[in-house]
PDB file of N, CA and C in Angstrom:
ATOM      1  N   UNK A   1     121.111 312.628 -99.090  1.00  0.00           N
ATOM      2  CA  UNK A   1     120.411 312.314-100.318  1.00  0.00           C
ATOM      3  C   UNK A   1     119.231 313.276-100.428  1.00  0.00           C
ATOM      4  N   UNK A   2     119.344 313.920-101.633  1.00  0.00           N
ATOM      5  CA  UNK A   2     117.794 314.667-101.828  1.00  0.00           C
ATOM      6  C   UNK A   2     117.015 314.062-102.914  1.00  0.00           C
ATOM      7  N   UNK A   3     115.560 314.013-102.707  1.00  0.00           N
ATOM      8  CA  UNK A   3     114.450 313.757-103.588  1.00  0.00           C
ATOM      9  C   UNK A   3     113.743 314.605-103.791  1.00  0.00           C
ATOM     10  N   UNK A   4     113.131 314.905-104.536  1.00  0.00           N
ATOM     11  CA  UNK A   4     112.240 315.315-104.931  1.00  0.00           C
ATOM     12  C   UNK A   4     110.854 315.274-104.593  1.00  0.00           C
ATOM     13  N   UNK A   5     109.779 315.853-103.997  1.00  0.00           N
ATOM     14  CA  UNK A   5     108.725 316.142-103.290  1.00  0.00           C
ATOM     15  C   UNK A   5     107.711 315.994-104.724  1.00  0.00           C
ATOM     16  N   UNK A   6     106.551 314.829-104.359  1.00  0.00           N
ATOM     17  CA  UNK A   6     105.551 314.602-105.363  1.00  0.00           C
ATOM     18  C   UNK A   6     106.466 313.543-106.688  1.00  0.00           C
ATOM     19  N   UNK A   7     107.583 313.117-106.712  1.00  0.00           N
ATOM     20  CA  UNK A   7     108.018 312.654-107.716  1.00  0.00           C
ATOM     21  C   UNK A   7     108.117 311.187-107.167  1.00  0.00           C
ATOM     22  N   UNK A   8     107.954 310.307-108.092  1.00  0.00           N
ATOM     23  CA  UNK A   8     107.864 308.913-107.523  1.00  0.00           C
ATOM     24  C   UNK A   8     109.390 308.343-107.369  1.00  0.00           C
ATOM     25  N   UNK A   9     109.456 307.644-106.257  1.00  0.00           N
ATOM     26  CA  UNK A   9     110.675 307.763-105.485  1.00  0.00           C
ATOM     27  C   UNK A   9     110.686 305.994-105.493  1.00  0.00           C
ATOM     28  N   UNK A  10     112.486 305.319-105.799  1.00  0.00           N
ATOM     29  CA  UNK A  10     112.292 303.840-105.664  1.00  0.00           C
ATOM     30  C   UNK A  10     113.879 303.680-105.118  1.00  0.00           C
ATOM     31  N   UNK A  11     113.590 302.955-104.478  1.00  0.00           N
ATOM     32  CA  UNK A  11     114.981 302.400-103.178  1.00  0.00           C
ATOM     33  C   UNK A  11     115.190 301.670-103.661  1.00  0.00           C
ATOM     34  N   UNK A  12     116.322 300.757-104.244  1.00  0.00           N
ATOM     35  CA  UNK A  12     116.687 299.395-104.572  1.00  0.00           C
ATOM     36  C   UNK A  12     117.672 299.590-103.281  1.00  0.00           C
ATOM     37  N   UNK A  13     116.945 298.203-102.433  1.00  0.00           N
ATOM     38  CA  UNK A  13     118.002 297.792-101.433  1.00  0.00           C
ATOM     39  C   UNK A  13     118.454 296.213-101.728  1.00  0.00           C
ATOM     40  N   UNK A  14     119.568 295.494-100.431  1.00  0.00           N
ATOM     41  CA  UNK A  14     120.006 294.829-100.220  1.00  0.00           C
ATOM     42  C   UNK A  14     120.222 294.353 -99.094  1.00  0.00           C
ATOM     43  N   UNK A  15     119.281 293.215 -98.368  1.00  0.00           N
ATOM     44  CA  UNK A  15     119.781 292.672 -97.402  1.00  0.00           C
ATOM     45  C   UNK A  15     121.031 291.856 -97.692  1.00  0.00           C
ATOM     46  N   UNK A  16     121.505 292.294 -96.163  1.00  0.00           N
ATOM     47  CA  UNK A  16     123.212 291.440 -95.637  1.00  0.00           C
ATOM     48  C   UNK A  16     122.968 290.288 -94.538  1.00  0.00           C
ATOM     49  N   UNK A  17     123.550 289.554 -94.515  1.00  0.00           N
ATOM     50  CA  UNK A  17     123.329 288.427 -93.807  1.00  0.00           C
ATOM     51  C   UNK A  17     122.526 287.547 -93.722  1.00  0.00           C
ATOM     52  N   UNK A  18     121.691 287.088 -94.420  1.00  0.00           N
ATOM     53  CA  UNK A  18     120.691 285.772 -94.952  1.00  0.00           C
ATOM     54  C   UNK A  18     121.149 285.682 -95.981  1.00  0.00           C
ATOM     55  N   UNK A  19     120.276 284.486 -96.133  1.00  0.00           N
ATOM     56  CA  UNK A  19     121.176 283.126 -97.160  1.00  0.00           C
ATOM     57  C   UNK A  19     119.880 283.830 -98.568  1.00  0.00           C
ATOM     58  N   UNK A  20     118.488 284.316 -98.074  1.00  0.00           N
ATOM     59  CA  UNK A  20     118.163 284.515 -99.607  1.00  0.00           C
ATOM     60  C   UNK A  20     116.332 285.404 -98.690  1.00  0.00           C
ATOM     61  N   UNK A  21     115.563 285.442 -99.745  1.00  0.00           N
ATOM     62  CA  UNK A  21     114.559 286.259 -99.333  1.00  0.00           C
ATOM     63  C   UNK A  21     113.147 285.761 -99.307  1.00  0.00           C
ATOM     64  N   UNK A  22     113.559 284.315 -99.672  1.00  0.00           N
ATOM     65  CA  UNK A  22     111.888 283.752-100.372  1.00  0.00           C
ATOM     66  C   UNK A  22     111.396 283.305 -98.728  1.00  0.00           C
ATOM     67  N   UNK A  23     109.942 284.001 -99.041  1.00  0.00           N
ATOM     68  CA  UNK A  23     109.285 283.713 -98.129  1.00  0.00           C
ATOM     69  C   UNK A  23     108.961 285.226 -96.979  1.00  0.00           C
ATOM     70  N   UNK A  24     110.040 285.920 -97.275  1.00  0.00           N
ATOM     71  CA  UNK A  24     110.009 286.793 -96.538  1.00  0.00           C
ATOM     72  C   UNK A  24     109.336 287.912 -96.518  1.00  0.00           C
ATOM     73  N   UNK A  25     108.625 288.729 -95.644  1.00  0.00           N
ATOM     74  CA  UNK A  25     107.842 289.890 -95.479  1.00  0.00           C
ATOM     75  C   UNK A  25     108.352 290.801 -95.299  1.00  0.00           C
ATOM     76  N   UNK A  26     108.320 291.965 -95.915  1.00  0.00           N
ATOM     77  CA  UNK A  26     109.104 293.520 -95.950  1.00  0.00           C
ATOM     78  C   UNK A  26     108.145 294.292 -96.124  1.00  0.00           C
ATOM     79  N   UNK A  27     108.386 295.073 -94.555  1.00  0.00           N
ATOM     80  CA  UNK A  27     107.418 296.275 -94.711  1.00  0.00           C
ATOM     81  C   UNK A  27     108.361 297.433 -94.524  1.00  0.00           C
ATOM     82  N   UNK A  28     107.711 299.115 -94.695  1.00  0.00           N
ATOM     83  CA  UNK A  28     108.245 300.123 -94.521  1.00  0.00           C
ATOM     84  C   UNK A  28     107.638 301.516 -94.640  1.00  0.00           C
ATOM     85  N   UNK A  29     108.104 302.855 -93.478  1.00  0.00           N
ATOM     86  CA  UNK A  29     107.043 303.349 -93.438  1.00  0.00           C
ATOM     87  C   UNK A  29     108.300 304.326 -93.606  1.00  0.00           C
ATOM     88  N   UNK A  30     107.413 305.774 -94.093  1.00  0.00           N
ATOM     89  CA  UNK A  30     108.411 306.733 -94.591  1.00  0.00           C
ATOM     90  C   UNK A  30     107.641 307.953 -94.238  1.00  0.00           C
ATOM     91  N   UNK A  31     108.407 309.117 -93.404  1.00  0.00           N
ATOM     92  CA  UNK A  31     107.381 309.992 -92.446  1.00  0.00           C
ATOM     93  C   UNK A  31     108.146 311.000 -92.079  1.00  0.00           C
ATOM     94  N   UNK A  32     107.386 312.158 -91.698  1.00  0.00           N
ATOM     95  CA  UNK A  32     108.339 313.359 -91.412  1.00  0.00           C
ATOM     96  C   UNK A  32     107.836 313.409 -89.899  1.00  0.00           C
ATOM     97  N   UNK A  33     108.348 315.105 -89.516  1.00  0.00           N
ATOM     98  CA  UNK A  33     107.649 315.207 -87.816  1.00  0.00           C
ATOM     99  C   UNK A  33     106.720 316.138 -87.669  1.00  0.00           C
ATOM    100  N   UNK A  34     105.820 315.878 -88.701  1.00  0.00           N
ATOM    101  CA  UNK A  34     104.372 316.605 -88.981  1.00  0.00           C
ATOM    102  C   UNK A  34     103.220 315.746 -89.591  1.00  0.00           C
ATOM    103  N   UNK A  35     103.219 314.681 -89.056  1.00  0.00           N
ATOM    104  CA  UNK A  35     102.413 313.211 -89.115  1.00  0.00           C
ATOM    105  C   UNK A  35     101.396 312.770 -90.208  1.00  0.00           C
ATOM    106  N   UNK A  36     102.922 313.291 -91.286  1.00  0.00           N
ATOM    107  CA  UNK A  36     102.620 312.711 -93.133  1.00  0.00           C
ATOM    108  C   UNK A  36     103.064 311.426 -93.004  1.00  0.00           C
ATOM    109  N   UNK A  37     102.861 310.133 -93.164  1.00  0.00           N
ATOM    110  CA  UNK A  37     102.972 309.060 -93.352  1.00  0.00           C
ATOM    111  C   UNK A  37     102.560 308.357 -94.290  1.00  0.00           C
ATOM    112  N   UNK A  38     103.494 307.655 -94.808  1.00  0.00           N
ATOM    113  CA  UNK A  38     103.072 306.097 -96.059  1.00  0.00           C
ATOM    114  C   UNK A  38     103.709 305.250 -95.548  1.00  0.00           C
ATOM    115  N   UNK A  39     102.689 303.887 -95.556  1.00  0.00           N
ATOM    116  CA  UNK A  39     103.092 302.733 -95.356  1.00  0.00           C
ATOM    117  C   UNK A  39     103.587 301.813 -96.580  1.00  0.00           C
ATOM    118  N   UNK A  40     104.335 300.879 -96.287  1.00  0.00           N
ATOM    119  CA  UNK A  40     104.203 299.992 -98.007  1.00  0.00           C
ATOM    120  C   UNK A  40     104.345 298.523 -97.108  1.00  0.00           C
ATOM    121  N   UNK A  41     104.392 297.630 -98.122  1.00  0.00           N
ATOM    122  CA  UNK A  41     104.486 296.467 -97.732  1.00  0.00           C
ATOM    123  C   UNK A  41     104.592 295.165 -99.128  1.00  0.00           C
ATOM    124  N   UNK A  42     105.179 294.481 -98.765  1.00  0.00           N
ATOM    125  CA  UNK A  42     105.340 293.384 -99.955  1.00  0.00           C
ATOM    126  C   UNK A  42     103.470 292.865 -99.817  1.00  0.00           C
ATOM    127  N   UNK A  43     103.469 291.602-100.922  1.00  0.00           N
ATOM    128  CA  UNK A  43     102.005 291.655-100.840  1.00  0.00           C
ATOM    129  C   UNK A  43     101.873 290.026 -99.775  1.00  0.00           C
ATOM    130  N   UNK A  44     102.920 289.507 -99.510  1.00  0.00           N
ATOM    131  CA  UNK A  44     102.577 288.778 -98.419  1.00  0.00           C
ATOM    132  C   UNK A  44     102.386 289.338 -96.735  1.00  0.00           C
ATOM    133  N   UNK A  45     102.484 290.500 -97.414  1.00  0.00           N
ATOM    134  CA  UNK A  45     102.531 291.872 -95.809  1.00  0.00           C
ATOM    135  C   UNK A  45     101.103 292.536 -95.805  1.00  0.00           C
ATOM    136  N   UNK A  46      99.847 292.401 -96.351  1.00  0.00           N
ATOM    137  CA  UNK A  46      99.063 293.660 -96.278  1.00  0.00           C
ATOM    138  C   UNK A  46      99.299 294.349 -97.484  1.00  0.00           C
ATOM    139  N   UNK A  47     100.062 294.000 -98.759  1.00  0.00           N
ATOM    140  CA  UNK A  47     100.844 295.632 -99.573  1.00  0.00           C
ATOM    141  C   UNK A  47     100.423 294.807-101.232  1.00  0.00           C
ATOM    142  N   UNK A  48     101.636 294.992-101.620  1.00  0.00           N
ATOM    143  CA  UNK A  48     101.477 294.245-103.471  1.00  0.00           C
ATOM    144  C   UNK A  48     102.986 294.873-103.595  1.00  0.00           C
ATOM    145  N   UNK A  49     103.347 293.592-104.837  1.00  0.00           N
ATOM    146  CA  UNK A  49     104.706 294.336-105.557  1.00  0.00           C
ATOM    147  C   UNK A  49     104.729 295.600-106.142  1.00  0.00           C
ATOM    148  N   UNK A  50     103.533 296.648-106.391  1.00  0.00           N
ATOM    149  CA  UNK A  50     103.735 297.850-106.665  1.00  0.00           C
ATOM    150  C   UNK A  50     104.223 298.696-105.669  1.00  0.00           C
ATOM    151  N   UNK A  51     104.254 298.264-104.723  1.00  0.00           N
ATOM    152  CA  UNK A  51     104.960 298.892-103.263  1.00  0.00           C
ATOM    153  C   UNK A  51     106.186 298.146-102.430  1.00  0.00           C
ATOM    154  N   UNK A  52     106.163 297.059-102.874  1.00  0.00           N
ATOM    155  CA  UNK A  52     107.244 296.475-102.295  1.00  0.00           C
ATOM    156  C   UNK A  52     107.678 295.315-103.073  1.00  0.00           C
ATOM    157  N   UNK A  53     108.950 294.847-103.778  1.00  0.00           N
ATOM    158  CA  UNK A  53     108.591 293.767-104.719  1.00  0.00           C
ATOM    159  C   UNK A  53     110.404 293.456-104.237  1.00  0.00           C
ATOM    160  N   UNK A  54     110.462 291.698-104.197  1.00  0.00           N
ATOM    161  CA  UNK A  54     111.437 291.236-103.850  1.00  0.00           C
ATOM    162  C   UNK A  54     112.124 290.935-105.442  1.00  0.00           C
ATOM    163  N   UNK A  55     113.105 291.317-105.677  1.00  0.00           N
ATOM    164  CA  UNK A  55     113.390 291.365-107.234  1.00  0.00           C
ATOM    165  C   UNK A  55     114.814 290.563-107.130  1.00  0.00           C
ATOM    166  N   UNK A  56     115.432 290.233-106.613  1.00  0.00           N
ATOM    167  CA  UNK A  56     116.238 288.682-106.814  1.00  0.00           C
ATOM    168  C   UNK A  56     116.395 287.886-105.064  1.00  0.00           C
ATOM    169  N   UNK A  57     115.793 286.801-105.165  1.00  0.00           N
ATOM    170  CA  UNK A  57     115.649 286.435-103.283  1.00  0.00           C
ATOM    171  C   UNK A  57     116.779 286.124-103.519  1.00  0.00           C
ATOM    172  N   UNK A  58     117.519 285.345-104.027  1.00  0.00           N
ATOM    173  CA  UNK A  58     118.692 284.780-103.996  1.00  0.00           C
ATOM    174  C   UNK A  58     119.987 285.611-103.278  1.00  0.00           C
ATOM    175  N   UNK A  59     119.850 286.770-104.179  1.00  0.00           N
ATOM    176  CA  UNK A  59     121.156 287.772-103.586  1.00  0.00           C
ATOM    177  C   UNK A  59     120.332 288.926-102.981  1.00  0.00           C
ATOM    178  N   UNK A  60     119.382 289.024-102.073  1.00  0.00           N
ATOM    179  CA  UNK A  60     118.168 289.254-101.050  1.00  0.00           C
ATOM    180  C   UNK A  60     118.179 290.816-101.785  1.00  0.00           C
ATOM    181  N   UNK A  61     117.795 290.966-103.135  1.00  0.00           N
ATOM    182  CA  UNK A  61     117.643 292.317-103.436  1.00  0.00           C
ATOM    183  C   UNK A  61     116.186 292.385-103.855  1.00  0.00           C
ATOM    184  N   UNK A  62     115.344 293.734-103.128  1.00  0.00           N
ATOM    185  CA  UNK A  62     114.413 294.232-102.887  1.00  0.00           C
ATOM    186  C   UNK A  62     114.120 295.540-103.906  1.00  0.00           C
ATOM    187  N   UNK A  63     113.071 296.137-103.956  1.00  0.00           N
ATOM    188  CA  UNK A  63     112.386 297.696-104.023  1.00  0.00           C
ATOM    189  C   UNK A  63     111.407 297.879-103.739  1.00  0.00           C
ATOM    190  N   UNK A  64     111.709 299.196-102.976  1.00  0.00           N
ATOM    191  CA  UNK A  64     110.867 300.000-102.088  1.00  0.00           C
ATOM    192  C   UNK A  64     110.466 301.242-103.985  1.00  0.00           C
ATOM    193  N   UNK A  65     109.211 301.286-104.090  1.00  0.00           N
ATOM    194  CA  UNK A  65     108.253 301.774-104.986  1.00  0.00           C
ATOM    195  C   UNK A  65     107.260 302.992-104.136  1.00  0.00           C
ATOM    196  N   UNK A  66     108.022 304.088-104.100  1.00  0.00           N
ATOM    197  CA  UNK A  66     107.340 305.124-103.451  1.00  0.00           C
ATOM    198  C   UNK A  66     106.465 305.687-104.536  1.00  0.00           C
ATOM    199  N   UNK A  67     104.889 305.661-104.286  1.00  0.00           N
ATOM    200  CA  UNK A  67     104.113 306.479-105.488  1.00  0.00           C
ATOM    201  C   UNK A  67     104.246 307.943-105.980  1.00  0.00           C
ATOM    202  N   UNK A  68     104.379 308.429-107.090  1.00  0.00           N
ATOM    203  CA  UNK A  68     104.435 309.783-107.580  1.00  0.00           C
ATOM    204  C   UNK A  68     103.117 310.036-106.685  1.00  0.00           C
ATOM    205  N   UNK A  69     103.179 311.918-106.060  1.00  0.00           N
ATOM    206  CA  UNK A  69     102.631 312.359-105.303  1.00  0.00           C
ATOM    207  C   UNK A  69     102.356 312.392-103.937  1.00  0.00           C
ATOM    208  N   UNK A  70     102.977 310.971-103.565  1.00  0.00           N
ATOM    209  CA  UNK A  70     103.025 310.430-101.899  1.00  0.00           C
ATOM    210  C   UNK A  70     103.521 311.366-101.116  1.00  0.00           C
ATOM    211  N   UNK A  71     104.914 312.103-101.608  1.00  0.00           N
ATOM    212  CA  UNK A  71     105.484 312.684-100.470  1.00  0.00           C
ATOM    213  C   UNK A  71     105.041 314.101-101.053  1.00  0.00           C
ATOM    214  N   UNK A  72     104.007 314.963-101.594  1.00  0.00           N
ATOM    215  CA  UNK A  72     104.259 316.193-101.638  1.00  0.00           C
ATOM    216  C   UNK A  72     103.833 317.076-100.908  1.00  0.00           C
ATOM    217  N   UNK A  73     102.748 316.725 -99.681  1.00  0.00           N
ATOM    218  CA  UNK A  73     102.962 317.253 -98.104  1.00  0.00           C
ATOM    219  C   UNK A  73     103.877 317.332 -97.520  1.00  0.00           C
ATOM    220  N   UNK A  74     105.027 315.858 -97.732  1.00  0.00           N
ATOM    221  CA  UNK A  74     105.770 316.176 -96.900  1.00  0.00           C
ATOM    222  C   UNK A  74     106.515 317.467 -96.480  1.00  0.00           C
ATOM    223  N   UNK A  75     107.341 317.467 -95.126  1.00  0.00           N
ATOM    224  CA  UNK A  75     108.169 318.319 -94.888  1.00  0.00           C
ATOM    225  C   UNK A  75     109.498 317.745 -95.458  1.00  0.00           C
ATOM    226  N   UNK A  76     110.293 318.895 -95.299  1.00  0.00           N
ATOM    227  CA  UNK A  76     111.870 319.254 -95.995  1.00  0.00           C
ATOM    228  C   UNK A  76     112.706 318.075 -95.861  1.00  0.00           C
ATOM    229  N   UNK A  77     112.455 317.567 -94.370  1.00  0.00           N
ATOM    230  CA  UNK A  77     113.327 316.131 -93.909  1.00  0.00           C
ATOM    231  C   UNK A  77     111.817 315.092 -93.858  1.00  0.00           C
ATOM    232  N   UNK A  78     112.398 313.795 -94.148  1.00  0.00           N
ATOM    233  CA  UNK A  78     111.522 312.641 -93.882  1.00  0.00           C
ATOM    234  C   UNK A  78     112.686 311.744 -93.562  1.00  0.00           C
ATOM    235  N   UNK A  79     111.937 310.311 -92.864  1.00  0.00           N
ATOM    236  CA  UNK A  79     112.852 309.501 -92.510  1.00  0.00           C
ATOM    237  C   UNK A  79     112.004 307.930 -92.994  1.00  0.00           C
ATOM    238  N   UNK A  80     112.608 307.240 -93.124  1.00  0.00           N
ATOM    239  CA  UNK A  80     112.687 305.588 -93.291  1.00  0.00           C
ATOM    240  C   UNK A  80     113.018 304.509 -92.754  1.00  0.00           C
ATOM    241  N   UNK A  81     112.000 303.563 -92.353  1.00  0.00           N
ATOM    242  CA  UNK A  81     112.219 303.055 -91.331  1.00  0.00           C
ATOM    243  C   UNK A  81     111.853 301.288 -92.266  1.00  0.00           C
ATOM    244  N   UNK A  82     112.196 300.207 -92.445  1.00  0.00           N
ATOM    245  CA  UNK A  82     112.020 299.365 -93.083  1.00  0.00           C
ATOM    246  C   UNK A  82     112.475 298.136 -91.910  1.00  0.00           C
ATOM    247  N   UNK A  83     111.407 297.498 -92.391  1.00  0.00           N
ATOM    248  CA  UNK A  83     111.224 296.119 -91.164  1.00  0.00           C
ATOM    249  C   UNK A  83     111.154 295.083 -92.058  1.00  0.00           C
ATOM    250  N   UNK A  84     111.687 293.469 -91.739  1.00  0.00           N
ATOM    251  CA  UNK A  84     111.988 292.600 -92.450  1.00  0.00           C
ATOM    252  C   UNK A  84     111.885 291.558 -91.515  1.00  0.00           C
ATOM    253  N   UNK A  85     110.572 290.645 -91.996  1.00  0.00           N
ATOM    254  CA  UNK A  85     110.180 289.339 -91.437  1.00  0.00           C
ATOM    255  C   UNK A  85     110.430 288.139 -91.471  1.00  0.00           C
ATOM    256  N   UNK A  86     111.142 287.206 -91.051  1.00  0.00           N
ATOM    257  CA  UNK A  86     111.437 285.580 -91.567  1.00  0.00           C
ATOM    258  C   UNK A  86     110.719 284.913 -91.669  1.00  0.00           C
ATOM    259  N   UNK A  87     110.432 283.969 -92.380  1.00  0.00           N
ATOM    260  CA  UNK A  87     109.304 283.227 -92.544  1.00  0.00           C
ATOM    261  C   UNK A  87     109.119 282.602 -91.271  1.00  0.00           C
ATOM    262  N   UNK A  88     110.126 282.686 -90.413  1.00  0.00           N
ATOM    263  CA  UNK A  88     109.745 281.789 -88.757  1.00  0.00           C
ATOM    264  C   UNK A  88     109.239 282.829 -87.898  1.00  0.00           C
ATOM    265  N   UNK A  89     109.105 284.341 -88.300  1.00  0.00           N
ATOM    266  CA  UNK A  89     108.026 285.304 -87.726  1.00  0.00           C
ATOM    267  C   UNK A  89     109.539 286.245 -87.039  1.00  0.00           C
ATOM    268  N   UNK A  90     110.831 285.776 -87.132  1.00  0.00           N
ATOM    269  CA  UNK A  90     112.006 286.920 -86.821  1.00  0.00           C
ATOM    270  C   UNK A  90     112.046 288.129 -87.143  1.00  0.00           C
ATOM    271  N   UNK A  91     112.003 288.853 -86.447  1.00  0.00           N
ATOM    272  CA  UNK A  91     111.933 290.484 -87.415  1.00  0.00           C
ATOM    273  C   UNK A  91     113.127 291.240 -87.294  1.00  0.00           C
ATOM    274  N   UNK A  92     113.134 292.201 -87.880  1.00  0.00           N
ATOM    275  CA  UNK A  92     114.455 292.679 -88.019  1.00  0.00           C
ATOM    276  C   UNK A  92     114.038 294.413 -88.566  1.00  0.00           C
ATOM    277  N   UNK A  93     114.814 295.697 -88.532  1.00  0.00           N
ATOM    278  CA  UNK A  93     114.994 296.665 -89.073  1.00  0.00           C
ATOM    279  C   UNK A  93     116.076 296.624 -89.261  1.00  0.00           C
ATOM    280  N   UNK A  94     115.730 297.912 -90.894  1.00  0.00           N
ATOM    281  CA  UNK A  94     116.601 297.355 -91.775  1.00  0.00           C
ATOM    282  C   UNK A  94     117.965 299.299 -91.851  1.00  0.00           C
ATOM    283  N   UNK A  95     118.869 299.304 -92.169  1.00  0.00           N
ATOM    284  CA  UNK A  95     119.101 300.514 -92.289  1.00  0.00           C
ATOM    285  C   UNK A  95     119.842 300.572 -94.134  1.00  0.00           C
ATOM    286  N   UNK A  96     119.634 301.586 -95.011  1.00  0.00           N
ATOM    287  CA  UNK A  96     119.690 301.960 -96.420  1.00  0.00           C
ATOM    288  C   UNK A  96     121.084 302.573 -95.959  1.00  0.00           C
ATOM    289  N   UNK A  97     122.180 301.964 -96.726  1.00  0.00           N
ATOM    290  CA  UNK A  97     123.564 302.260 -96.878  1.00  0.00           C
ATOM    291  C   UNK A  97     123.650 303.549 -96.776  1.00  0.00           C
ATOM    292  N   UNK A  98     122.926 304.428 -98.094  1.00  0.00           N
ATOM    293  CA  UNK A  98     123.018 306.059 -98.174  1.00  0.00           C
ATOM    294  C   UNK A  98     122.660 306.406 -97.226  1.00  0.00           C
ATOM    295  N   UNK A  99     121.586 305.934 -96.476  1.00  0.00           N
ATOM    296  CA  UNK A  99     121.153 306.485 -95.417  1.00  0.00           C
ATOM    297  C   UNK A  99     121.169 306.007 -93.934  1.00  0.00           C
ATOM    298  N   UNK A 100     122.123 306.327 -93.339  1.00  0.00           N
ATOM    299  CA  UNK A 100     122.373 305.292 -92.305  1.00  0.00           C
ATOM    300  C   UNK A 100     121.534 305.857 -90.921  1.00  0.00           C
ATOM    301  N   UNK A 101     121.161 306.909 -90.851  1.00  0.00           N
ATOM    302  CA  UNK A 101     120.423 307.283 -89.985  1.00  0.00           C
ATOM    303  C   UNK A 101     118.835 307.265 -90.376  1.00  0.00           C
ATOM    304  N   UNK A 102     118.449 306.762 -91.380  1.00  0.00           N
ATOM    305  CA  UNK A 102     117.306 306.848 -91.744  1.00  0.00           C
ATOM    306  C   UNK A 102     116.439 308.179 -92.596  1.00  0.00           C
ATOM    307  N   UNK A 103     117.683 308.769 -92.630  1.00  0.00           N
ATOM    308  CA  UNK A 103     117.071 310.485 -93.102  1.00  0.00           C
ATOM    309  C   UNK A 103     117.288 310.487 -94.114  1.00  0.00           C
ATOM    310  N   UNK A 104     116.303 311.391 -95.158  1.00  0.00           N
ATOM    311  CA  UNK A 104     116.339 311.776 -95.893  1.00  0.00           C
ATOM    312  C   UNK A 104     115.981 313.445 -96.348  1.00  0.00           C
ATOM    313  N   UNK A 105     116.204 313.952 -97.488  1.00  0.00           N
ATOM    314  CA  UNK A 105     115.851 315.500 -97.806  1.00  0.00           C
ATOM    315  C   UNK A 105     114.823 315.410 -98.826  1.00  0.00           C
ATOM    316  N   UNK A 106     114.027 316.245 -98.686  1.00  0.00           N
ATOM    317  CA  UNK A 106     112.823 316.410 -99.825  1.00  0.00           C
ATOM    318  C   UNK A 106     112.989 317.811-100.232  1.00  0.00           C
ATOM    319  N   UNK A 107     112.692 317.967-101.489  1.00  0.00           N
ATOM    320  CA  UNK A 107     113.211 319.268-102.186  1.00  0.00           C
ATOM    321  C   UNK A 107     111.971 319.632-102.766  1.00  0.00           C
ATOM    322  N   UNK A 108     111.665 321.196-103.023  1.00  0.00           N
ATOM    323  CA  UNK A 108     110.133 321.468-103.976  1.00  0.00           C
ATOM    324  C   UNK A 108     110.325 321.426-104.857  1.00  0.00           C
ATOM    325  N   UNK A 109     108.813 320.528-105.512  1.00  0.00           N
ATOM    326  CA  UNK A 109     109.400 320.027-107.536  1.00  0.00           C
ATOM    327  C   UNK A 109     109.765 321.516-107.971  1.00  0.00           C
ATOM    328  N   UNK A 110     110.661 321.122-108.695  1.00  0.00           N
ATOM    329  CA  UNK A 110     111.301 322.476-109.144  1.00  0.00           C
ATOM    330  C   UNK A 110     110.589 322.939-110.796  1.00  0.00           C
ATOM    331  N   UNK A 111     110.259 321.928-111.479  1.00  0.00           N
ATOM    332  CA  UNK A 111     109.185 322.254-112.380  1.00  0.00           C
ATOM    333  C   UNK A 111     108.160 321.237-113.158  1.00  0.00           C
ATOM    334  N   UNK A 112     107.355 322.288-113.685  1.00  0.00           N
ATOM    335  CA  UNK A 112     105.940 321.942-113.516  1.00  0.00           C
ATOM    336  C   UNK A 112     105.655 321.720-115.206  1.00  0.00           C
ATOM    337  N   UNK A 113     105.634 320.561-116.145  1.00  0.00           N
ATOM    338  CA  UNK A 113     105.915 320.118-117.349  1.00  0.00           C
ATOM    339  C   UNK A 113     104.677 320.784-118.144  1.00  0.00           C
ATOM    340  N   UNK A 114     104.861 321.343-118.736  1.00  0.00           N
ATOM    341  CA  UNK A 114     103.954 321.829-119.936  1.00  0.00           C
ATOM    342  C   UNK A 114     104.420 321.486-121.253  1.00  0.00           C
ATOM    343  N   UNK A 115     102.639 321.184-122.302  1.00  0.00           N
ATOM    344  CA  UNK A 115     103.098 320.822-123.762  1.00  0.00           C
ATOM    345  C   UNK A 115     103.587 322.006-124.236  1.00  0.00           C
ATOM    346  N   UNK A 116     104.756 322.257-124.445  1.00  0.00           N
ATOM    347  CA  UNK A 116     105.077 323.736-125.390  1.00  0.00           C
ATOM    348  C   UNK A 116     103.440 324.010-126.532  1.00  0.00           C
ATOM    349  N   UNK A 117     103.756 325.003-126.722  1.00  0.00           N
ATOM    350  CA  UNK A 117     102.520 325.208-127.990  1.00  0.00           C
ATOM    351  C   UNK A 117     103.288 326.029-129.149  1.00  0.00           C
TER     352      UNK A 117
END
């Protein structure tokens, strides 16, 4: 999967195997191997739904809300790492279908928007 570097980036995931999501804490940190890091977190985590927002508990679907500009230090590869709390304090990491190793590609914005004149 490639993204785009400086462009705001959003994961719609899906937990498998629980019955639903209410109550639950989702955090996640997204980082290369030149110690650029963002954290996010739901807002019962430290975070707010602008960074992490549980968007149907029922059928345990989530988004991860990466901010425009977050990653435009990054390097070429970054990776993703997402952790998931039970309300009885169980934790769990999580792995993104597309991405089963956690990797991802970051690409340089390729352009830079101007008002025509």
């Amino acid at each position: 999967m490639k993204l785009t570097k400086g462009d705001s980036i959003l994961f719609s995931c899906t937990v498998n195997g629980i019955e639903n999501l209410d109550n639950w804490k989702i955090r996640c940190e997204i980082y290369d191997d030149y110690q650029h890091s963002i954290k996010l977190a739901t807002a019962n985590s430290g975070g707010s739904d602008e960074q992490i927002k549980i968007t149907d508990s029922e059928n345990c679907k989530f988004e991860i809300y990466v901010p425009k500009d977050a990653t435009a230090d990054f390097d070429d590869i970054a990776y993703i790492e997402i952790e998931v709390e039970s309300p009885d304090g169980q934790v769990q990491t999580l792995n993104i279908r597309e991405l089963p190793d956690g990797r991802f590609e970051l690409k340089d914005q390729k352009i830079t928007w101007t008002t025509p004149s």
